[in-house]
C-alpha atoms as a PDB file:
ATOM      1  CA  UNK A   1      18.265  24.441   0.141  1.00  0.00           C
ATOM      2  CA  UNK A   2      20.911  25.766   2.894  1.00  0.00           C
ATOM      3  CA  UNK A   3      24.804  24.246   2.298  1.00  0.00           C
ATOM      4  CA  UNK A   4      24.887  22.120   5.194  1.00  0.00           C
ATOM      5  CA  UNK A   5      21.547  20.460   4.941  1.00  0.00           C
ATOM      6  CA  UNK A   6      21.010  16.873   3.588  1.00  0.00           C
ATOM      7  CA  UNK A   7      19.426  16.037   0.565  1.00  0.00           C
ATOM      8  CA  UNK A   8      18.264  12.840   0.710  1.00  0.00           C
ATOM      9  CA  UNK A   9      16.546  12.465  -3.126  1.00  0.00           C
ATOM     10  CA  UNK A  10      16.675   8.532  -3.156  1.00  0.00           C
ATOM     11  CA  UNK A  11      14.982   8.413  -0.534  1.00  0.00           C
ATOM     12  CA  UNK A  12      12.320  10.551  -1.038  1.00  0.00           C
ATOM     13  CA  UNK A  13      11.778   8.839  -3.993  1.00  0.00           C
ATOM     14  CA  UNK A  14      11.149   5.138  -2.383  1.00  0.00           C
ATOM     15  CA  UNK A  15       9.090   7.238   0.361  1.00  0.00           C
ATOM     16  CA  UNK A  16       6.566   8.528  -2.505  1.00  0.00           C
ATOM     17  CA  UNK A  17       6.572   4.787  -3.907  1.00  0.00           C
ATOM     18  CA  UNK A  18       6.541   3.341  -0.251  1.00  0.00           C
ATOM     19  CA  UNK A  19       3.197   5.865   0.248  1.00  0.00           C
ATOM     20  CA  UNK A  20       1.657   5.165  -2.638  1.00  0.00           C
ATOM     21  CA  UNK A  21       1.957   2.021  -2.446  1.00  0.00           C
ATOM     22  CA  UNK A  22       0.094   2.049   1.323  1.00  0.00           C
ATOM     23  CA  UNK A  23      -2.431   4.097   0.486  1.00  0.00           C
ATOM     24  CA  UNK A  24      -3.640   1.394  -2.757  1.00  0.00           C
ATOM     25  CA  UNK A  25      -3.586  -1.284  -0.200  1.00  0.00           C
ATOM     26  CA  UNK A  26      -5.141   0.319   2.285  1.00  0.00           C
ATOM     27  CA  UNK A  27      -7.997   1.234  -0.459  1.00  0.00           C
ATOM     28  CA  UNK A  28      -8.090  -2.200  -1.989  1.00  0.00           C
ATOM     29  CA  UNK A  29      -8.429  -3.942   1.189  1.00  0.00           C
ATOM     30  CA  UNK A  30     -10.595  -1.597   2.583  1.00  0.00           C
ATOM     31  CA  UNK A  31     -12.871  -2.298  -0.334  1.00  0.00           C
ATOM     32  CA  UNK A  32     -12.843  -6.554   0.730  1.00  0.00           C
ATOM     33  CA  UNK A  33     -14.577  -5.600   3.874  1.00  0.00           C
ATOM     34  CA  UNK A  34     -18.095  -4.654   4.901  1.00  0.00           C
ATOM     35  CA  UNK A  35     -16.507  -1.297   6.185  1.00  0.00           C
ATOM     36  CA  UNK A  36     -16.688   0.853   2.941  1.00  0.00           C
ATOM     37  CA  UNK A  37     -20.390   1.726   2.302  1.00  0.00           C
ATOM     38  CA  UNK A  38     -20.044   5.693   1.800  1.00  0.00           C
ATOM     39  CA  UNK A  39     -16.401   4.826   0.255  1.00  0.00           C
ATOM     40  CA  UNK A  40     -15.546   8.196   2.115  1.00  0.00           C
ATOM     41  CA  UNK A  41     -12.842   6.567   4.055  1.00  0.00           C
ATOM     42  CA  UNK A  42     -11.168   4.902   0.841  1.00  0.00           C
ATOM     43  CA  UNK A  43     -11.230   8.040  -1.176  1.00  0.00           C
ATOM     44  CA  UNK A  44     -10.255   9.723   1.845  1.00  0.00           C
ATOM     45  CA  UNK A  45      -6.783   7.381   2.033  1.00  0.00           C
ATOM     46  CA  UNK A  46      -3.333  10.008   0.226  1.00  0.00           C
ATOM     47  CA  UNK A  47      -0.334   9.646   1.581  1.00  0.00           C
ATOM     48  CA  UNK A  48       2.096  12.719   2.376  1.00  0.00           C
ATOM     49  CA  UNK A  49       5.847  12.431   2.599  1.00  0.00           C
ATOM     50  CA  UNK A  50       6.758  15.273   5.235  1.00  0.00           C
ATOM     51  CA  UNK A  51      10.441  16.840   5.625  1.00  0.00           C
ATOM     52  CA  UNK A  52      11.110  19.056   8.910  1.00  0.00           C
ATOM     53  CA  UNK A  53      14.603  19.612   9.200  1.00  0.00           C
ATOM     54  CA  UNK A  54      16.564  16.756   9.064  1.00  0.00           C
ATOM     55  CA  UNK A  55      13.557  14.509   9.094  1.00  0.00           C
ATOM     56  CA  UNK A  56      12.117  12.855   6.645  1.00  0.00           C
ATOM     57  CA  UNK A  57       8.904  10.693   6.853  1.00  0.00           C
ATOM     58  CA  UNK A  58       5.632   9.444   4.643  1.00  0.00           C
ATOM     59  CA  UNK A  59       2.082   9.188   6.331  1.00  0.00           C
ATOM     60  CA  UNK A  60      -1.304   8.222   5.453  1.00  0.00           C
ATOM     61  CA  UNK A  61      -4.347  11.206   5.827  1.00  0.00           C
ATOM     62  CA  UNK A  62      -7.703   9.097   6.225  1.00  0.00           C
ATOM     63  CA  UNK A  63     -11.067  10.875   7.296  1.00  0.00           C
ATOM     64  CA  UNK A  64     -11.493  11.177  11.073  1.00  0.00           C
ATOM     65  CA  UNK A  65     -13.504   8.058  11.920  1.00  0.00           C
ATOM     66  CA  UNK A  66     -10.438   5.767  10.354  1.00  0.00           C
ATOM     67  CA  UNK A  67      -9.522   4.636  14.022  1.00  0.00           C
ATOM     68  CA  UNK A  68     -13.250   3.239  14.626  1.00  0.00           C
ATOM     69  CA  UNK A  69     -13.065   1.012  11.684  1.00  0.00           C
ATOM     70  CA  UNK A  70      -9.628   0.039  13.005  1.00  0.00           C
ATOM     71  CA  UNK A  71     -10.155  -0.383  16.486  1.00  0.00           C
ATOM     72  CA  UNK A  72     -13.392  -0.822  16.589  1.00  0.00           C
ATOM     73  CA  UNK A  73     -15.635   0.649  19.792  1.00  0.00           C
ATOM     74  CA  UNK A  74     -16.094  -0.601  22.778  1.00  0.00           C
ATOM     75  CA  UNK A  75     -19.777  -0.541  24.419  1.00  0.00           C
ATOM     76  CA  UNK A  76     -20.212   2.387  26.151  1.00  0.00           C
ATOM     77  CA  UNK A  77     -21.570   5.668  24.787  1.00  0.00           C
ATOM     78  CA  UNK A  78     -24.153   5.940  21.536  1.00  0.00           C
ATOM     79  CA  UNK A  79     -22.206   7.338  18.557  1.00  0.00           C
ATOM     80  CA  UNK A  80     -23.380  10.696  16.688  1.00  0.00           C
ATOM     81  CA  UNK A  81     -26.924  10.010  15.578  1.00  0.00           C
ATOM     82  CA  UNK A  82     -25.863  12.365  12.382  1.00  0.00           C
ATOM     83  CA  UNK A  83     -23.061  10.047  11.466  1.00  0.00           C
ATOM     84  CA  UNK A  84     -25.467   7.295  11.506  1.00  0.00           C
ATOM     85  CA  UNK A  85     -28.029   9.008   9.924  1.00  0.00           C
ATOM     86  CA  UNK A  86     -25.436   9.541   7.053  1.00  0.00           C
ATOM     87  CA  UNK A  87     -24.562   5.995   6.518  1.00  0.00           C
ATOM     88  CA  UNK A  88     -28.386   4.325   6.884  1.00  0.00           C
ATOM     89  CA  UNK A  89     -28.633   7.125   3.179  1.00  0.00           C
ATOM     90  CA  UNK A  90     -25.887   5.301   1.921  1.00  0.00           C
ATOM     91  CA  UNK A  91     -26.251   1.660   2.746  1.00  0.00           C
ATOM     92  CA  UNK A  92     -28.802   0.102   1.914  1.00  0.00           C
ATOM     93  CA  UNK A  93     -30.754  -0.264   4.632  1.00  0.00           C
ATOM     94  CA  UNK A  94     -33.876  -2.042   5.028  1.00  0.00           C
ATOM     95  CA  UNK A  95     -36.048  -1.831   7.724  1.00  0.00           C
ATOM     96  CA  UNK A  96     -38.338  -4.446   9.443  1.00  0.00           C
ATOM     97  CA  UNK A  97     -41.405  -3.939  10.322  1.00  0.00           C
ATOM     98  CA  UNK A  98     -42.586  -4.096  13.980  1.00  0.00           C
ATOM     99  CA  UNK A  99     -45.362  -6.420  14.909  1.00  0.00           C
ATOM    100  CA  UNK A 100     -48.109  -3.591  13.789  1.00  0.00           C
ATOM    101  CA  UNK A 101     -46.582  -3.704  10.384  1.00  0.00           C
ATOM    102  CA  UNK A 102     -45.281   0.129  10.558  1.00  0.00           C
ATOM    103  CA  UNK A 103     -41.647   0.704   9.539  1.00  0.00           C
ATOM    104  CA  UNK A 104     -39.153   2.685  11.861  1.00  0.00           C
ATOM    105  CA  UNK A 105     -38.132   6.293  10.425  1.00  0.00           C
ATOM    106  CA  UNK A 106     -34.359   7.048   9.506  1.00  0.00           C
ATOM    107  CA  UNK A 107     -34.299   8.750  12.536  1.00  0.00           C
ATOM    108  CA  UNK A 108     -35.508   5.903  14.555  1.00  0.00           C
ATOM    109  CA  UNK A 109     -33.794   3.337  12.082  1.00  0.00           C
ATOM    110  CA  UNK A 110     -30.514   5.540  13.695  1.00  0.00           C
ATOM    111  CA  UNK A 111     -31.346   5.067  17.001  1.00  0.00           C
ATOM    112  CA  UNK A 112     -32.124   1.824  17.207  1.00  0.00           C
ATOM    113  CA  UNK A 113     -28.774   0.961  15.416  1.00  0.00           C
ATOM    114  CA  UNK A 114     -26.975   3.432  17.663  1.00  0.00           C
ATOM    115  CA  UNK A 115     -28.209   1.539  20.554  1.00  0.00           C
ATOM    116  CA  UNK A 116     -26.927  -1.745  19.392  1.00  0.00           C
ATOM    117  CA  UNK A 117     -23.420  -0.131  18.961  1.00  0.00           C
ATOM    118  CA  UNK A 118     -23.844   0.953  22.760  1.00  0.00           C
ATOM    119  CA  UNK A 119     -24.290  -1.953  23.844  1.00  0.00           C
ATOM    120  CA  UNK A 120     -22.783  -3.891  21.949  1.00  0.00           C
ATOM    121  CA  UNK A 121     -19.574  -2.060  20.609  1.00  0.00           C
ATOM    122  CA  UNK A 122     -18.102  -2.841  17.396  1.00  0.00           C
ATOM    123  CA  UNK A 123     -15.114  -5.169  16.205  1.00  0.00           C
ATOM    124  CA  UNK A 124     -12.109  -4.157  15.233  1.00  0.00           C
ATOM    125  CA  UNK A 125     -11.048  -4.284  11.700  1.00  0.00           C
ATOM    126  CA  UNK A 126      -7.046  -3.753  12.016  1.00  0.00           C
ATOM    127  CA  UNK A 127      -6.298  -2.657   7.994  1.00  0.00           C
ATOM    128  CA  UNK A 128      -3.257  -0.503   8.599  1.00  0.00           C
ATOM    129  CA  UNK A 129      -1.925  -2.403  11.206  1.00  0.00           C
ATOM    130  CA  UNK A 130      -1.845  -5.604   8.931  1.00  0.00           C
ATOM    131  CA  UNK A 131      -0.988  -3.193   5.809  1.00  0.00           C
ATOM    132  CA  UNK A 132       2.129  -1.740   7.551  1.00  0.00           C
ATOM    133  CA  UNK A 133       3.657  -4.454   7.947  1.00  0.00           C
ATOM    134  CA  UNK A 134       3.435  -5.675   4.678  1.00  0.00           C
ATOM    135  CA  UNK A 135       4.744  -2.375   2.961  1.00  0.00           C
ATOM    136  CA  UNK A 136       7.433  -2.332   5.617  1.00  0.00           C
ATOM    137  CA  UNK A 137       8.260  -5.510   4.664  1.00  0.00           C
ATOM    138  CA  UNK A 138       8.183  -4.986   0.986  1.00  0.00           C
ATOM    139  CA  UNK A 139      10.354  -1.741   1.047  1.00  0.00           C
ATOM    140  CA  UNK A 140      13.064  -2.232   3.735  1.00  0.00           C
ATOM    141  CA  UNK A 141      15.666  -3.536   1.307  1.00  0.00           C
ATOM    142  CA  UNK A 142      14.835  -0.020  -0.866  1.00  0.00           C
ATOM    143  CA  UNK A 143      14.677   2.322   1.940  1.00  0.00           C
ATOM    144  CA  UNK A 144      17.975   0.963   3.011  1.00  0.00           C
ATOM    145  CA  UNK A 145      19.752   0.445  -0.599  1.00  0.00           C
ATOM    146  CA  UNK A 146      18.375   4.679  -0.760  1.00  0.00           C
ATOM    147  CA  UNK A 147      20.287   5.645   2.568  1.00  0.00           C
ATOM    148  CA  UNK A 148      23.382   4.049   1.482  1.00  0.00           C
ATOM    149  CA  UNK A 149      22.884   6.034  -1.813  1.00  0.00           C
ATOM    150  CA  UNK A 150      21.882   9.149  -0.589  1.00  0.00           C
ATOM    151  CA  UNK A 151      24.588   9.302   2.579  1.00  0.00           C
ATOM    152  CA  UNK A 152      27.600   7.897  -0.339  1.00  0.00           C
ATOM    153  CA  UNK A 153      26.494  10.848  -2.414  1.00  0.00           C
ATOM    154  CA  UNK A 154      26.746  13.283   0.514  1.00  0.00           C
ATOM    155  CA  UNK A 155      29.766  12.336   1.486  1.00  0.00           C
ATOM    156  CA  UNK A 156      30.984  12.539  -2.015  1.00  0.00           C
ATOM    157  CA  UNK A 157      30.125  16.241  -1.975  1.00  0.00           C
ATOM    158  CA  UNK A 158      31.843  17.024   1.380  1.00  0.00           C
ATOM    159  CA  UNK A 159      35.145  15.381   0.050  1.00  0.00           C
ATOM    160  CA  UNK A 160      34.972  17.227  -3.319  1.00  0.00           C
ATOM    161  CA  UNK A 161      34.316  20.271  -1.604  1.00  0.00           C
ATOM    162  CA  UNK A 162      37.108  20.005   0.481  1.00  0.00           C
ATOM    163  CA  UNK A 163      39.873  19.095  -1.554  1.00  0.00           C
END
């Protein structure tokens, strides 16, 4: 580490906790809704604490379809057939018959269900958003108590270098 750069060790420290702890929650609640069939996206959820310079900051990686299950979709466009395809394997899925008794393929089955997202979108299920708060909430105090901590020691070593 350079001489003039700040260490900032407490800190780090309640970021690994704080990212931790938001990635468990994130899994956990993720798990109460109807959202997880593959459990791709919970498996997915590790959170990184990044430094880059004199930043320091702790984010969540989550496979890319994360912001669909959080924002949901409005109508609009059919989503990947092959994504839908995936999840019919995983969830179980089953089919009705149509009124001459034959059952719709997978690939049909995909369609049909990417149709109904088309037209009819999909809800949002806002996890991180309701998540963030609560970790925020439950780790200001320690991110703060950590600055203090971290900037005191800093300081320290400036004066003792000086004098």
């Amino acid at each position: 580490m350079e001489e003039n750069a700040l260490n900032f060790t407490n800190l780090r420290k309640v970021f690994e906790q704080y990212g931790n702890h938001a990635a468990e929650l994130y899994k956990y609640n993720l798990g109460l809704t109807r959202k997880n069939a593959s459990r791709r996206l919970s498996d997915s959820a590790k959170y990184f604490v990044k430094v880059a310079g004199r930043s320091l900051s702790v984010g969540l990686r989550l496979e890319d379809y994360w912001k669909y299950v959080e924002y949901g979709r409005k109508p609009g466009k059919f989503p990947p057939p092959s994504a839908i395809l995936k999840w019919i394997e995983v969830k179980p899925i089953i089919p009705r018959p149509d009124d001459n008794g034959r059952y719709p393929s997978p690939k049909s089955l995909a369609f049909l269900i990417g149709r109904k997202i088309a037209r009819e979108g999909i809800e949002p299920t806002p996890i991180l958003e309701t998540n963030s708060e609560q970790v925020y909430a439950k780790f200001i105090a320690a991110i703060r108590d950590a600055l203090k901590k971290d900037i005191g020691d800093q300081l320290g070593r400036i004066v003792r270098r000086k004098y």
